[in-house]
C-alpha atoms as a PDB file:
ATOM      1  CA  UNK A   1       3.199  17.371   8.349  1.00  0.00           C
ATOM      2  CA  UNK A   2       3.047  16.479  12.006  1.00  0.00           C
ATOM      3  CA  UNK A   3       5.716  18.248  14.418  1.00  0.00           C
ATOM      4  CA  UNK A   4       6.869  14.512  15.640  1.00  0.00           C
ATOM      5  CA  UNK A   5       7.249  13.938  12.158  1.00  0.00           C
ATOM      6  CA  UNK A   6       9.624  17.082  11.038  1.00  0.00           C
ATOM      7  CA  UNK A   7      12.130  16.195  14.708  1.00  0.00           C
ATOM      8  CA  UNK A   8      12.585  12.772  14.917  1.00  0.00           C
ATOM      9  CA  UNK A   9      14.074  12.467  18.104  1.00  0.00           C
ATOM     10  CA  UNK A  10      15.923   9.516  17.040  1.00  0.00           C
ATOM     11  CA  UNK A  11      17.860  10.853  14.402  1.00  0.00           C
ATOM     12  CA  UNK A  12      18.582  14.002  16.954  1.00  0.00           C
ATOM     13  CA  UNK A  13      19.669  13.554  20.630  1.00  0.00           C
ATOM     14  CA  UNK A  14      20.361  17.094  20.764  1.00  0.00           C
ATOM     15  CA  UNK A  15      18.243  17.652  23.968  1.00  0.00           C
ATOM     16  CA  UNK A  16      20.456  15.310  25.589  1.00  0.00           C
ATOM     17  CA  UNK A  17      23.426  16.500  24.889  1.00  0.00           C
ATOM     18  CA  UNK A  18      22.326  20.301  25.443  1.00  0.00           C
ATOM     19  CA  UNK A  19      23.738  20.765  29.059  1.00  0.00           C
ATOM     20  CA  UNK A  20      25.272  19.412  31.801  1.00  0.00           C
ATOM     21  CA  UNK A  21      22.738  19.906  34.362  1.00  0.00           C
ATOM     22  CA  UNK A  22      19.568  19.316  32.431  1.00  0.00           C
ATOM     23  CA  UNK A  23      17.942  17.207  32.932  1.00  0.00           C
ATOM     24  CA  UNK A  24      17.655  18.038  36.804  1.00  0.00           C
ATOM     25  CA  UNK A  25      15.239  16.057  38.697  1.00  0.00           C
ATOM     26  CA  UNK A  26      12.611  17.676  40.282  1.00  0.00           C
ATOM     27  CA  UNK A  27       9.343  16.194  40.025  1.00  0.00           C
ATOM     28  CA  UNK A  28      10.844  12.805  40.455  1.00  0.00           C
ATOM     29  CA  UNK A  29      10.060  10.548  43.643  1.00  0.00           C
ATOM     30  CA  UNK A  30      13.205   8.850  45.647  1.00  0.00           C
ATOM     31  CA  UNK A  31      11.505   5.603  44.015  1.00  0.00           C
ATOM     32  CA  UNK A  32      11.442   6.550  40.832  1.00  0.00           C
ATOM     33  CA  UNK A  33      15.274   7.839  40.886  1.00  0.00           C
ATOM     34  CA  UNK A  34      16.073   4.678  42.085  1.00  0.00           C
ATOM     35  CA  UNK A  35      14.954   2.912  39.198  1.00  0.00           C
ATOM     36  CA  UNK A  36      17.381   4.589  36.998  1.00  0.00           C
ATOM     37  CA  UNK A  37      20.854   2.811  37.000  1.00  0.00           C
ATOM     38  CA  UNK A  38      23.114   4.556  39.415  1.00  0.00           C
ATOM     39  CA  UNK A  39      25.765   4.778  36.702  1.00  0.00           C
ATOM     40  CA  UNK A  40      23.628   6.972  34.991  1.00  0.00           C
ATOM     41  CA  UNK A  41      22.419   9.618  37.949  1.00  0.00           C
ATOM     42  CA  UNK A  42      24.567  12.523  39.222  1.00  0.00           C
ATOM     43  CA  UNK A  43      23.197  12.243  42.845  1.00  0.00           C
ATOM     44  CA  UNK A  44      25.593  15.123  43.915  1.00  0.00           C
ATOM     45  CA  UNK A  45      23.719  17.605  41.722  1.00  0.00           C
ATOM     46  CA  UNK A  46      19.937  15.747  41.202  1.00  0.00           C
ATOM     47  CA  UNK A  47      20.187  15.318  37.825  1.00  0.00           C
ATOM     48  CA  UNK A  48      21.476  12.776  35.272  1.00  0.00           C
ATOM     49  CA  UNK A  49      24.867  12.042  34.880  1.00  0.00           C
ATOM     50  CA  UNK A  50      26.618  13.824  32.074  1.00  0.00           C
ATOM     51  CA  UNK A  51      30.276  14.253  30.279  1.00  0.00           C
ATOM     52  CA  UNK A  52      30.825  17.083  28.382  1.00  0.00           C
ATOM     53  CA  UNK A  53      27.192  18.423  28.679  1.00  0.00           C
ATOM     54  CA  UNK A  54      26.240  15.278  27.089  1.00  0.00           C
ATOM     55  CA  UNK A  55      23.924  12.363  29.037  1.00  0.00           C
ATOM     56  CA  UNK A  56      25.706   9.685  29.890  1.00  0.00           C
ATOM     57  CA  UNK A  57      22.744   7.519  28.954  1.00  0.00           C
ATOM     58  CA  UNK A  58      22.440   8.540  25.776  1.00  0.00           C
ATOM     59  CA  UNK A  59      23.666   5.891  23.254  1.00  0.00           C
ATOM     60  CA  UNK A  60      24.609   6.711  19.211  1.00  0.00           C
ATOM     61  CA  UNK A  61      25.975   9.917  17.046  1.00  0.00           C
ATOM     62  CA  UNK A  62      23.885  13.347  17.694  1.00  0.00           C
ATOM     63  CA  UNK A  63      22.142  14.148  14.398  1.00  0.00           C
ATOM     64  CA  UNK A  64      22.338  10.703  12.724  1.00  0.00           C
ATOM     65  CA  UNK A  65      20.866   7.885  14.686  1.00  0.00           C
ATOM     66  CA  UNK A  66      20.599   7.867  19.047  1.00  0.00           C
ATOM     67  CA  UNK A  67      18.741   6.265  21.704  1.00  0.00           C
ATOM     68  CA  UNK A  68      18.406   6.375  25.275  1.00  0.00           C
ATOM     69  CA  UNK A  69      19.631   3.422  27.327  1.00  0.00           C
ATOM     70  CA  UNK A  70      17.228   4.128  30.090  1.00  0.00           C
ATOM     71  CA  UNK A  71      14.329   5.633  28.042  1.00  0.00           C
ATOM     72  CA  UNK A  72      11.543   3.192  30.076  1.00  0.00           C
ATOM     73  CA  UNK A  73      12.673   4.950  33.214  1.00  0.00           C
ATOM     74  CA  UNK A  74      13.855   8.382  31.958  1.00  0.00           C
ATOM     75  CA  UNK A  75      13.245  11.367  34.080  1.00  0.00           C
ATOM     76  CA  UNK A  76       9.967  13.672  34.016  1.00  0.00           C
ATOM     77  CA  UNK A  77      11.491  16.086  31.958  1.00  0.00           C
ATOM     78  CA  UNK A  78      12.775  13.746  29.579  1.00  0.00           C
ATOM     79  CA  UNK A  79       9.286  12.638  29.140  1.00  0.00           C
ATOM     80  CA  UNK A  80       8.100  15.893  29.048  1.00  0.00           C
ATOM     81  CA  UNK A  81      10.538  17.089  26.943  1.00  0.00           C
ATOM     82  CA  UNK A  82       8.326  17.130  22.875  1.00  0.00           C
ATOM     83  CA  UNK A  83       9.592  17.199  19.339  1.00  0.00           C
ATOM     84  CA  UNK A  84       9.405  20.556  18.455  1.00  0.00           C
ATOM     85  CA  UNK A  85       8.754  22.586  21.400  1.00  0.00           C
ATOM     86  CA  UNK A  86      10.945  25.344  22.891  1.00  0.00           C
ATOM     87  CA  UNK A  87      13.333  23.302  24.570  1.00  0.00           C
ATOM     88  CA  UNK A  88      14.282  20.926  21.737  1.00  0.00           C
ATOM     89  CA  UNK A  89      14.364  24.104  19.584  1.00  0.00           C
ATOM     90  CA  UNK A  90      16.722  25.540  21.718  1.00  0.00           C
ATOM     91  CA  UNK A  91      18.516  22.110  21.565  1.00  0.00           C
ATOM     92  CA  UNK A  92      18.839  21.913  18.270  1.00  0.00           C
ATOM     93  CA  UNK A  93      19.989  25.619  17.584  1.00  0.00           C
ATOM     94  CA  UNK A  94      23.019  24.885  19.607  1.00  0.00           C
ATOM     95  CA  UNK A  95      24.113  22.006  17.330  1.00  0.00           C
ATOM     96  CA  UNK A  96      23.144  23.326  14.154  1.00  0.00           C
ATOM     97  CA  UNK A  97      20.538  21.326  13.415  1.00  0.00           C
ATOM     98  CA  UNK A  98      17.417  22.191  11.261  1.00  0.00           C
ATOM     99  CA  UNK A  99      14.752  24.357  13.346  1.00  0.00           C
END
């Protein structure tokens, strides 16, 4: 079975609710930062806006069904970010969820 397949990051959302300053831009252009709502950045500390260590864009109920409200202009890591790999294992450790 496919890794993608095992992690569904829809039914998760645990990288996105993993810390308060992740994700941090830092590949990001001043022009692609500006096409992400400004309720949803944290210019003060170059990353996305979070409460409780939890993105502020994220939409839904970690572990049953999420989504991103800004997905088509998410940051680099967020695209970077892959079901399955170190980070989202780390992730989902923290929550309890399957590894």
């Amino acid at each position: 079975m496919e890794t993608s397949a095992l992690f569904d990051c829809q039914s998760c959302g645990a990288c996105c609710a993993y810390s308060r300053f992740w994700p941090r831009f830092s590949l990001e252009s001043e022009e692609e930062i500006a096409r992400i709502p400004a309720d949803f950045v944290d210019d003060e500390n170059g990353c996305m806006r979070s409460v409780d260590d939890r993105c502020t864009a994220l939409d839904g109920r970690l572990g049953a069904h999420v989504a991103c409200r800004v997905y088509e202009v998410r940051p680099i890591v967020c695209r970077d970010c892959q079901p399955g790999d170190a980070e989202c294992l780390t992730a989902r450790k923290r929550f309890g969820f399957p590894v």
